[in-house]
Structures are given as structure tokens and as C-alpha cells.
N, C-alpha and C. Protein backbone atom coordinates (compact mmCIF):
# COMPACT_ATOMS: atom_id res chain seq x y z
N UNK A 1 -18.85 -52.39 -48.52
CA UNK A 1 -18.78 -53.67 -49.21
C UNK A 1 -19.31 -54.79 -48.31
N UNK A 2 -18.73 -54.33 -46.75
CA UNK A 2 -19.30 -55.88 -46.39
C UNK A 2 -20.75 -55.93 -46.23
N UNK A 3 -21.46 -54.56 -46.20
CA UNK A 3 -23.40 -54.44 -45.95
C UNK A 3 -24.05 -55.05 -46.56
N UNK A 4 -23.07 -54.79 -48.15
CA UNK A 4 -23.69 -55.27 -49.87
C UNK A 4 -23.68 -56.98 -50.05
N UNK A 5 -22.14 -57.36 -48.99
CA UNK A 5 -21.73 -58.66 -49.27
C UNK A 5 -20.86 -59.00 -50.72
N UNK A 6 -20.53 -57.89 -50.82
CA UNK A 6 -18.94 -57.54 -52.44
C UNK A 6 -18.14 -57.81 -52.12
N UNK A 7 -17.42 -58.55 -52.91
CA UNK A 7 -16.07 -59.19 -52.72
C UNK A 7 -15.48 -57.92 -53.40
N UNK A 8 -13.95 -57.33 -52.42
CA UNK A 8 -13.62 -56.23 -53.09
C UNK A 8 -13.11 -55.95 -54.14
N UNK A 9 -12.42 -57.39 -54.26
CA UNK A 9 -12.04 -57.42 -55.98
C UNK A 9 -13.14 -57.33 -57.29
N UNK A 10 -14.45 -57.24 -56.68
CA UNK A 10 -15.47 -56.69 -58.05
C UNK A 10 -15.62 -55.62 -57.71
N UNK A 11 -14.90 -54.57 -57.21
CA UNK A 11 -15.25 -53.48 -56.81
C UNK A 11 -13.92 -52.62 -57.71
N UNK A 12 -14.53 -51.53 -58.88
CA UNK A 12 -13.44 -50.90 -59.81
C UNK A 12 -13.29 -49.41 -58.75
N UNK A 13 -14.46 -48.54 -58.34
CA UNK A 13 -13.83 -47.35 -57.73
C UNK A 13 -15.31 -47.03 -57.04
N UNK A 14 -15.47 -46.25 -55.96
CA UNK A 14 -15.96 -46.07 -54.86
C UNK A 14 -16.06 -44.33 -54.60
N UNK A 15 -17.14 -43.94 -54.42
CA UNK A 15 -17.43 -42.45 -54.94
C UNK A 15 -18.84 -42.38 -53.05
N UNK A 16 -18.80 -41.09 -52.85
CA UNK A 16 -20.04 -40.23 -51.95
C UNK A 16 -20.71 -39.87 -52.79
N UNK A 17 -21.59 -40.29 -53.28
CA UNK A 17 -22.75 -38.99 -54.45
C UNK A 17 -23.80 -38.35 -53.42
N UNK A 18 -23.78 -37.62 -53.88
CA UNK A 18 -25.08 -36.69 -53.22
C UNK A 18 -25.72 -35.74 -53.76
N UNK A 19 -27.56 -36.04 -53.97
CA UNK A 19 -27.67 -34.85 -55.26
C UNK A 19 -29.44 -34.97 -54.25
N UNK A 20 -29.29 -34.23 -52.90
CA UNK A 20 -30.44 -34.34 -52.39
C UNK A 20 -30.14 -36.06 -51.09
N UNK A 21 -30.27 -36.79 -51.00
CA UNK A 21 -30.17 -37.58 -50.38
C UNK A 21 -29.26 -38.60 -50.80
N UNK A 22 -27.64 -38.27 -49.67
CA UNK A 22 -26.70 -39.11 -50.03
C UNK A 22 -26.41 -40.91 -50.32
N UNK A 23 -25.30 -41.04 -51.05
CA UNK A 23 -25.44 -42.43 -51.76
C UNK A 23 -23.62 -42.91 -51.09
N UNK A 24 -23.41 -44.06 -50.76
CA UNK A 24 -22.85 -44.22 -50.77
C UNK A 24 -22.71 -45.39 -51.85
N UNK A 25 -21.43 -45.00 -52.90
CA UNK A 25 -21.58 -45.44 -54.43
C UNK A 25 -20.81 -46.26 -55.23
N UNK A 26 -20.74 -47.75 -55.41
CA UNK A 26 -19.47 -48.55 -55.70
C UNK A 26 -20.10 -48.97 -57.20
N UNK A 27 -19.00 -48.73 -58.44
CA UNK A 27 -19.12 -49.35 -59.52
C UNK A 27 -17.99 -49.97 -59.72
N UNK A 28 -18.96 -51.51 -60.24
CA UNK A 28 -18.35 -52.90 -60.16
C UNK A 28 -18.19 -53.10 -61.49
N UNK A 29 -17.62 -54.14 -61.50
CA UNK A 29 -17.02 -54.70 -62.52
C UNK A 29 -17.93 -55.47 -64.00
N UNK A 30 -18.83 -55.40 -63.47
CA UNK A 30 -20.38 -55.39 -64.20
C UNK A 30 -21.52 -55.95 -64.27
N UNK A 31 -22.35 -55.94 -65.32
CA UNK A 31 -23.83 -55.98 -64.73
C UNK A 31 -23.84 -56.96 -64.09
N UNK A 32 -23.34 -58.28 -64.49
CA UNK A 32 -23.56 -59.66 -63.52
C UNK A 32 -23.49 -59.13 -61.75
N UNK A 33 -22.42 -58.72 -61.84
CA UNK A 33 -22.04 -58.68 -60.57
C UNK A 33 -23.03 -57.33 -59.33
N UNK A 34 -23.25 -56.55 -59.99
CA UNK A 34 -24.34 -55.79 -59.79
C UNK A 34 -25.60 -56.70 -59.29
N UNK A 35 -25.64 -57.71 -60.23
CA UNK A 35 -27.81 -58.64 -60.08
C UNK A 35 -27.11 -59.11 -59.30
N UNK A 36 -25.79 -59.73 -58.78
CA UNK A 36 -25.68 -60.61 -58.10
C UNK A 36 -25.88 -60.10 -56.52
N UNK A 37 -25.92 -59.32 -56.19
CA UNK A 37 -25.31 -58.61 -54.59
C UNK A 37 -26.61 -59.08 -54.40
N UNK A 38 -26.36 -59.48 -52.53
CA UNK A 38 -27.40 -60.21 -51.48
C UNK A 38 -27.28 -59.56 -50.54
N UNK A 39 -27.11 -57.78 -50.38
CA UNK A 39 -26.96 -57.20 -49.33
C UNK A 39 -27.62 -58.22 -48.06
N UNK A 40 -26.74 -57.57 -46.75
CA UNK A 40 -27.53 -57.73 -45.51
C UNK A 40 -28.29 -56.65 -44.87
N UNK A 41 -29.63 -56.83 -44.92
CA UNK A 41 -30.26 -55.58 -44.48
C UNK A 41 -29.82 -54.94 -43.07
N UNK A 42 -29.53 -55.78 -42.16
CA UNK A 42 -29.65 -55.26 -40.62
C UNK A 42 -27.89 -54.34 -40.73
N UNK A 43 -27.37 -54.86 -41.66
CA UNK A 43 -26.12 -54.26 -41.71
C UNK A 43 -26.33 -52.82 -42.22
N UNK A 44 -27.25 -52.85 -43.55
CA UNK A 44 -27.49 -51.73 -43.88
C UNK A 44 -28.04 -50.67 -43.52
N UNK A 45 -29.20 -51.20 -42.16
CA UNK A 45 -29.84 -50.12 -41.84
C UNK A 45 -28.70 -48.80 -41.06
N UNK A 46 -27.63 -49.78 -40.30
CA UNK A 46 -27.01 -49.01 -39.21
C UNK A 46 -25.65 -48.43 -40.71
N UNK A 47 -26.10 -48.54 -41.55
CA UNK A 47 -24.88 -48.08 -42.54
C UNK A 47 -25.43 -46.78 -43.19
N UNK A 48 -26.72 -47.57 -44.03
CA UNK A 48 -27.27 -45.96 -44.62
C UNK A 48 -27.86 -46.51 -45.99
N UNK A 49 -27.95 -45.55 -46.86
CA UNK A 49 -28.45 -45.47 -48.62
C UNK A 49 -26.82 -46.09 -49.52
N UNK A 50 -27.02 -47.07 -50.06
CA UNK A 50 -26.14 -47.71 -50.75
C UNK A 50 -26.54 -47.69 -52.72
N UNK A 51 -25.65 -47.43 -53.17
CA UNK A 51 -26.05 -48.00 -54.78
C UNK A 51 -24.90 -48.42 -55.43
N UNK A 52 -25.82 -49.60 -56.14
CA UNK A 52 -24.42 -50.13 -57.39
C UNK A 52 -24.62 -50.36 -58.42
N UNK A 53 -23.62 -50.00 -59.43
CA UNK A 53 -23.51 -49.58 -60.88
C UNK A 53 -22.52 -50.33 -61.62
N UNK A 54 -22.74 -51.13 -62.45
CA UNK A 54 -21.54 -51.79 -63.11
C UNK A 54 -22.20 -51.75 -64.72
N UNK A 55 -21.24 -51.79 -65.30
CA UNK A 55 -21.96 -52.03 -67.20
C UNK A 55 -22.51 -53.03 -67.62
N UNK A 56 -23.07 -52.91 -68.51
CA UNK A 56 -23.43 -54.03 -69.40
C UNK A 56 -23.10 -54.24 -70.66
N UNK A 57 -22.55 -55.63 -71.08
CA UNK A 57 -21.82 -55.71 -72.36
C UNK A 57 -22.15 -54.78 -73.63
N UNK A 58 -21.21 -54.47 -74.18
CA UNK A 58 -21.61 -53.73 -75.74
C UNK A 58 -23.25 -54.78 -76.27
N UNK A 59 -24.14 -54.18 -76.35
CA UNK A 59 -25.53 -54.83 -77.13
C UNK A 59 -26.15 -55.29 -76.46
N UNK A 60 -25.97 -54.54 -74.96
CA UNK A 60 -26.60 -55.07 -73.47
C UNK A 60 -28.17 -54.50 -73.69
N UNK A 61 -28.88 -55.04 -72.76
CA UNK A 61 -30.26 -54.28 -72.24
C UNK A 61 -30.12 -52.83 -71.99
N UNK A 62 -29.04 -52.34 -71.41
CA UNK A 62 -29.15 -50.92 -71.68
C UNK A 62 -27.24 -50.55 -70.61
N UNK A 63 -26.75 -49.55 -71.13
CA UNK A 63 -25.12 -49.37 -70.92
C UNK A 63 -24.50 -49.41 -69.42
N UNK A 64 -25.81 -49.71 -68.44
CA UNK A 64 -25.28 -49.76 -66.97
C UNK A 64 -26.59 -50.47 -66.31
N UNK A 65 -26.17 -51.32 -65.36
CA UNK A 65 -27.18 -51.82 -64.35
C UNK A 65 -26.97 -51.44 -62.69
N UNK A 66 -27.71 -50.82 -62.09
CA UNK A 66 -28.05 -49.48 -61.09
C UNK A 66 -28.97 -50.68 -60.35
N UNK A 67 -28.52 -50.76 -58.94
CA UNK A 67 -29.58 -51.48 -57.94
C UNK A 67 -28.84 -49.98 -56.61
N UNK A 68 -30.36 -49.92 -56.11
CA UNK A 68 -30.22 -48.99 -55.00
C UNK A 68 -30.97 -49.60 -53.46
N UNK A 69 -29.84 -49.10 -52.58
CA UNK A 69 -30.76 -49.78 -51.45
C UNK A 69 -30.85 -48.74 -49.82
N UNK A 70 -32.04 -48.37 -49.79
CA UNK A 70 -32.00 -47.54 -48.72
C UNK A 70 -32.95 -48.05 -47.56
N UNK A 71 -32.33 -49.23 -47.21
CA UNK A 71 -33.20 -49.62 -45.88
C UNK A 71 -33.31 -49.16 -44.74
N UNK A 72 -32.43 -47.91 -44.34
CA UNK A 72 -32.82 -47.21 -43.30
C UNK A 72 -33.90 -46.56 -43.17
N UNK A 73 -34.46 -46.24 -44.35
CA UNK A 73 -35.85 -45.34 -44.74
C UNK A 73 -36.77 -46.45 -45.18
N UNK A 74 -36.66 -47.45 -44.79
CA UNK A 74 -38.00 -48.24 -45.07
C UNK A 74 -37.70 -48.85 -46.64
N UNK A 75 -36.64 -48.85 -47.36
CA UNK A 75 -36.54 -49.30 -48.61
C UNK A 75 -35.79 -50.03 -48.97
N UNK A 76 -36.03 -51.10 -48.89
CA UNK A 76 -34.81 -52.75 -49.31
C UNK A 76 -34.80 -52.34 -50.44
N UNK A 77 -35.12 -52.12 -51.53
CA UNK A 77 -34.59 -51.89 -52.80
C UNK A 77 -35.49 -50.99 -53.77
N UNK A 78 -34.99 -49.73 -54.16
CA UNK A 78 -36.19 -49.05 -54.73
C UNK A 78 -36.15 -49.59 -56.51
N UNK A 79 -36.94 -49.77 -57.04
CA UNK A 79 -37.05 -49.80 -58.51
C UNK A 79 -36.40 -49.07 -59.51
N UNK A 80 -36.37 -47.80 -59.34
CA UNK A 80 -35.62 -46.74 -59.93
C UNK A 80 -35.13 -45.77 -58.88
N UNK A 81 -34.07 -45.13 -59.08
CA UNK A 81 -34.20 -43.98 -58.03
C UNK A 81 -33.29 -42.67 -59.11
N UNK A 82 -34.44 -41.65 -59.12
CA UNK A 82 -33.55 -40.18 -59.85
C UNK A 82 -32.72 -39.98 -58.82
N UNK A 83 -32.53 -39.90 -57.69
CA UNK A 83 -31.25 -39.43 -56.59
C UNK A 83 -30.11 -40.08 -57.20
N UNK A 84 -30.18 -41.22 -56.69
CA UNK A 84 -28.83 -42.06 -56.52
C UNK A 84 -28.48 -41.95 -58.17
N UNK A 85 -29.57 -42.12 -59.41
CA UNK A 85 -28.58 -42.19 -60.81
C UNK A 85 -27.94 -40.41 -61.10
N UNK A 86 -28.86 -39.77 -60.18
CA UNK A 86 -28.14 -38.14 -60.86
C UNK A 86 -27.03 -38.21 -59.98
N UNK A 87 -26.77 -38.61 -58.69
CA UNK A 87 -25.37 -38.61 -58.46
C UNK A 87 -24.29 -39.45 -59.60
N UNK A 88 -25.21 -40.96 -59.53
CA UNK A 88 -23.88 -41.52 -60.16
C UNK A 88 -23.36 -40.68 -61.57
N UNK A 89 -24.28 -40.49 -62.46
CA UNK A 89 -24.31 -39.38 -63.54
C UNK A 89 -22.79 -38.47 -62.88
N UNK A 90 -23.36 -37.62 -62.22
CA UNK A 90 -22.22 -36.84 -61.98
C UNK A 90 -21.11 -36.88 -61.68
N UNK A 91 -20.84 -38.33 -60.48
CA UNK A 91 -19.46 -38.70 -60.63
C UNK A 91 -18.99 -39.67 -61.59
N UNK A 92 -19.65 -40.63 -62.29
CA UNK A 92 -19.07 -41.36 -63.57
C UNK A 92 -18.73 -40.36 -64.75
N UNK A 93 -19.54 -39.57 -65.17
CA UNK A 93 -19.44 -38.79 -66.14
C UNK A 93 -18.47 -37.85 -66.27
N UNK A 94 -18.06 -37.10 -64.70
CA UNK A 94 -17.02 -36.16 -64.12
C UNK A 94 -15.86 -36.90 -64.13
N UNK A 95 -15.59 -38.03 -63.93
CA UNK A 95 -14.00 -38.71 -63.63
C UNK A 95 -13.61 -39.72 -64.82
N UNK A 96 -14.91 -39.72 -65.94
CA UNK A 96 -14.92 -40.24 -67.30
C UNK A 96 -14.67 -41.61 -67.03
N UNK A 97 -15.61 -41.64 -66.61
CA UNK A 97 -15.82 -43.96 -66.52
C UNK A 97 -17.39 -44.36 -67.18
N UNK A 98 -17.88 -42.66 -67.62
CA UNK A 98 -19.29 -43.15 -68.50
C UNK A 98 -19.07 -42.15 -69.27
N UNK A 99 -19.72 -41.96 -70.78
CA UNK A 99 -20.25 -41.32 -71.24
C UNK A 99 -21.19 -40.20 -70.99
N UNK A 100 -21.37 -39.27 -72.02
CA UNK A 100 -21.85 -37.81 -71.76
C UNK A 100 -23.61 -38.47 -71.42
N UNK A 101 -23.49 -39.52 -71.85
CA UNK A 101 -24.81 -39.46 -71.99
C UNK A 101 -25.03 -41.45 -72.06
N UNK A 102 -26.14 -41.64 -71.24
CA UNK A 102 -25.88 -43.39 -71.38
C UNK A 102 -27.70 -43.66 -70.81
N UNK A 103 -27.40 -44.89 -70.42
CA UNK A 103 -29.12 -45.61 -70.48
C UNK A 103 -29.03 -46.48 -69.08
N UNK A 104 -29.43 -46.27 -68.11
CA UNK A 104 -28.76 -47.02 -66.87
C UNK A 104 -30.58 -48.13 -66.33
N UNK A 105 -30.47 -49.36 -66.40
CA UNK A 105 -31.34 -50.31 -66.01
C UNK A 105 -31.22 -50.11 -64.29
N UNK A 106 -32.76 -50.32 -63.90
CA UNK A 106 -32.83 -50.35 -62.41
C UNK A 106 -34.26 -51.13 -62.61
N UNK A 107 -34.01 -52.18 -61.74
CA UNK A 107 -35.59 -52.89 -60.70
C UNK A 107 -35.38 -54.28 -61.34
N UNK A 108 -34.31 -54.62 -62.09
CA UNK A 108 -34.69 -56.11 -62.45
C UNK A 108 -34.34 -57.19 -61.93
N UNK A 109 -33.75 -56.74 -60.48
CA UNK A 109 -33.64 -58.09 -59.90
C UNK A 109 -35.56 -58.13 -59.09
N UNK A 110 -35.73 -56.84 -59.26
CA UNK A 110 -37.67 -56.68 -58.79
C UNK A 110 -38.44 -56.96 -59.52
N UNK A 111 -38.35 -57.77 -60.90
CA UNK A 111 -38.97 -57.67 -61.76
C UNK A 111 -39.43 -56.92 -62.45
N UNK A 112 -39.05 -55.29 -62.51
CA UNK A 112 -39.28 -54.39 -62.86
C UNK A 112 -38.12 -54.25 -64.33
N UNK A 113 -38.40 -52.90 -65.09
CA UNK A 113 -37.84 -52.69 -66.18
C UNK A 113 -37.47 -50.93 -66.25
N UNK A 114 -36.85 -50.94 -65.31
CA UNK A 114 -36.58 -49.34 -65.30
C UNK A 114 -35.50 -48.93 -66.05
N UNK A 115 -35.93 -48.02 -67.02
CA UNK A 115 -34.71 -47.74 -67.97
C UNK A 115 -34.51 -45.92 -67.86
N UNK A 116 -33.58 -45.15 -66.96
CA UNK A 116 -33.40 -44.18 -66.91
C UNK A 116 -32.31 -43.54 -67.94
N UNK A 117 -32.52 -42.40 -68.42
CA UNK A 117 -32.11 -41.89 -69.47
C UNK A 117 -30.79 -40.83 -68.76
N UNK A 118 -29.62 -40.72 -68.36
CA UNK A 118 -28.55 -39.76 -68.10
C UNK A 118 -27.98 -39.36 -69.32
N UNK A 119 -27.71 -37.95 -69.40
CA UNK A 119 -27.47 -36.81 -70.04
C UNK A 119 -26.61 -35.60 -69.43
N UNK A 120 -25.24 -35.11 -69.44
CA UNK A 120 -24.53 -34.28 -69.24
C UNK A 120 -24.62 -33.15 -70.40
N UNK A 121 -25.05 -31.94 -69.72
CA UNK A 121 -25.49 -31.19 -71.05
C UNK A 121 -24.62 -29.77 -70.36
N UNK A 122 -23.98 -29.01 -70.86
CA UNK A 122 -23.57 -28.08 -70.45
C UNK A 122 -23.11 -27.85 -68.85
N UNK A 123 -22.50 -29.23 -68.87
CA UNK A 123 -22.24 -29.54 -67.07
C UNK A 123 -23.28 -30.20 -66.21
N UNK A 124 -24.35 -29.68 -66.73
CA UNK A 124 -25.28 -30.17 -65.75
C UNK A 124 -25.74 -31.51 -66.02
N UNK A 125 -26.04 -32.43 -65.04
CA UNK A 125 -26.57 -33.50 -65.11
C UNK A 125 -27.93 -33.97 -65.32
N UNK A 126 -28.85 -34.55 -66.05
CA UNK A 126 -30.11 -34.69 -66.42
C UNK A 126 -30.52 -36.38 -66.12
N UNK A 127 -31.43 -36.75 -65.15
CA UNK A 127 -31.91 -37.45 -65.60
C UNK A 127 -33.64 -37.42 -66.11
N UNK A 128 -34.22 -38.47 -66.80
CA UNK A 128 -34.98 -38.92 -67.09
C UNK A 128 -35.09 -39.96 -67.87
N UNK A 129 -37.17 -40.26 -68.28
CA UNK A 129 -37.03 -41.75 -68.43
C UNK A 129 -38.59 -41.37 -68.91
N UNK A 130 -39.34 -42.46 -68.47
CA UNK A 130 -40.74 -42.75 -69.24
C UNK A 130 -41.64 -43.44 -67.69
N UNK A 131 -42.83 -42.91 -67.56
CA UNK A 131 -43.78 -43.39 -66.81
C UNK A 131 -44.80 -44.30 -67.44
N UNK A 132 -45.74 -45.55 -66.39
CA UNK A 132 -46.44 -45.89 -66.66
C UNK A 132 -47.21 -45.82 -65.71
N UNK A 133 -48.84 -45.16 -65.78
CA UNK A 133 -49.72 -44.90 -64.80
C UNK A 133 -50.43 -46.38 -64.58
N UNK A 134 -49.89 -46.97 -63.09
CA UNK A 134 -50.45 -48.25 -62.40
C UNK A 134 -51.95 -48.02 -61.81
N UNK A 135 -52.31 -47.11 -61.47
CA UNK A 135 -53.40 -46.55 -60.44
C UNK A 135 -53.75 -45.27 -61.32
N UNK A 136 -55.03 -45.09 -60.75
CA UNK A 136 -55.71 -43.42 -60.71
C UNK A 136 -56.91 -44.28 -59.92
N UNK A 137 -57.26 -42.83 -59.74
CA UNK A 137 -58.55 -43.10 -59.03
C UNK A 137 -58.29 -41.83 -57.80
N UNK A 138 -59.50 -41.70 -57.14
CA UNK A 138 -59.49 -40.71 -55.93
C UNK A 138 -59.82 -41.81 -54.96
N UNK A 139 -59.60 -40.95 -53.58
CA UNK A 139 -60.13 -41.23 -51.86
C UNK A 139 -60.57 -39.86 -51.79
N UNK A 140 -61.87 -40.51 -51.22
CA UNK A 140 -62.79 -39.57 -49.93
C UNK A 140 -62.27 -39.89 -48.79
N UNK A 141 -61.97 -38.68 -48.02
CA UNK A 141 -61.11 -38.86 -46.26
C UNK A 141 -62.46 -38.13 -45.62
């Protein structure tokens, strides 16, 4: 909390996800409070991969807002990340604080519009979503 700069009272429950490269994982009290966090990077680097998840009102942009931050690896804030939402997937969905199945927003404090699709299907956790090709093209090396 103090890396993120969260006051702990917006903080509902606090989870390890790990599905390939660990998360350390706080869902808040909701989406506001999610756009709001001003992590401190230098805090974060010596901390690790952080993500946060809080809802968004009934008739929201989409049923959860997801900011991820792994500045130890070179990443103040990734846009989307399948790691960190297939963990959260697994522990929201497992301890029933989400649905079997929900719509989780990531990148819009980046200006981005990432809308990942989670799905619990026979236990297993699914994510996906929709691409848009920015680039093509080749290099000659």
C-alpha cells in the first residue's frame, strides 16, 4: 500500500496471484479509487509487480478497473496485462468477490481502452479480449 500510495481504508482484501509472473494484488473499493493511485516508482522498483482492481458501478464502462505496475522490469504501467488479470480471475472468482465471468478495463489512466474478457469455465480461468494491429511492416538486419 505504501509503494501504490493507498490509504488502507480503500483497501477491501489483498491476495499473491501468480499465473506465470507474480502479482502482488489489492482490490479496492472501486473504480475511482483504482484511476486514482500515484504509485511511487523508486518504492516500487525495490518492491516488485503490483496490480489493482476495484469495480465499477452497475452500467459502468465495463465490471472492474485493473491498473498494473511492474517497474522493476522496465514497466511503470502496462496497458493490459493477461498475467496479472488471469491471476486476479482466479483469486476473485475462487473466494467469490467476482463473477464466473466479468469484463475488467485496463490502460485508461494511459489513454488506452483495454477491455479484457475473464471467464471461469470448468475451473479453469480464461482470459481474453480483441486486438488492434498498430504496426506491420518488416526490418532488414
Amino acid at each position: 500500500m505504501a509503494a501504490l500510495r493507498i490509504d488502507p481504508e480503500r483497501v477491501v482484501a489483498a491476495a499473491w496471484t501468480d499465473n506465470g509472473p507474480g502479482w502482488a494484488a489489492l482490490l479496492l473499493t472501486g473504480a475511482d479509487d483504482v484511476l486514482a493511485v500515484e504509485p511511487d516508482p523508486a518504492a516500487l522498483v525495490a518492491f516488485g509487480n503490483a496490480g489493482v482492481i476495484g469495480p465499477h458501478p452497475a452500467g459502468g464502462p465495463a465490471d472492474f478497473e485493473v491498473r498494473a505496475f511492474a517497474v522493476s522490469m522496465g514497466i511503470h504501467e502496462d496497458p493490459v496485462t493477461g498475467s496479472l488479470n488471469a491471476g486476479l480471475g482466479q483469486w476473485l472468482i475462487g473466494a467469490g468477490l467476482a463473477p464466473a465471468s466479468y469484463v475488467a478495463a485496463q490502460g485508461t489512466r494511459l489513454g488506452r481502452r483495454g477491455r479484457l474478457f475473464v471467464d471461469s469455465i470448468d475451473g479453469q480461468v480464461w482470459v481474453g479480449g480483441q486486438t488492434v494491429i498498430g504496426v506491420t511492416g518488416s526490418v532488414s538486419l
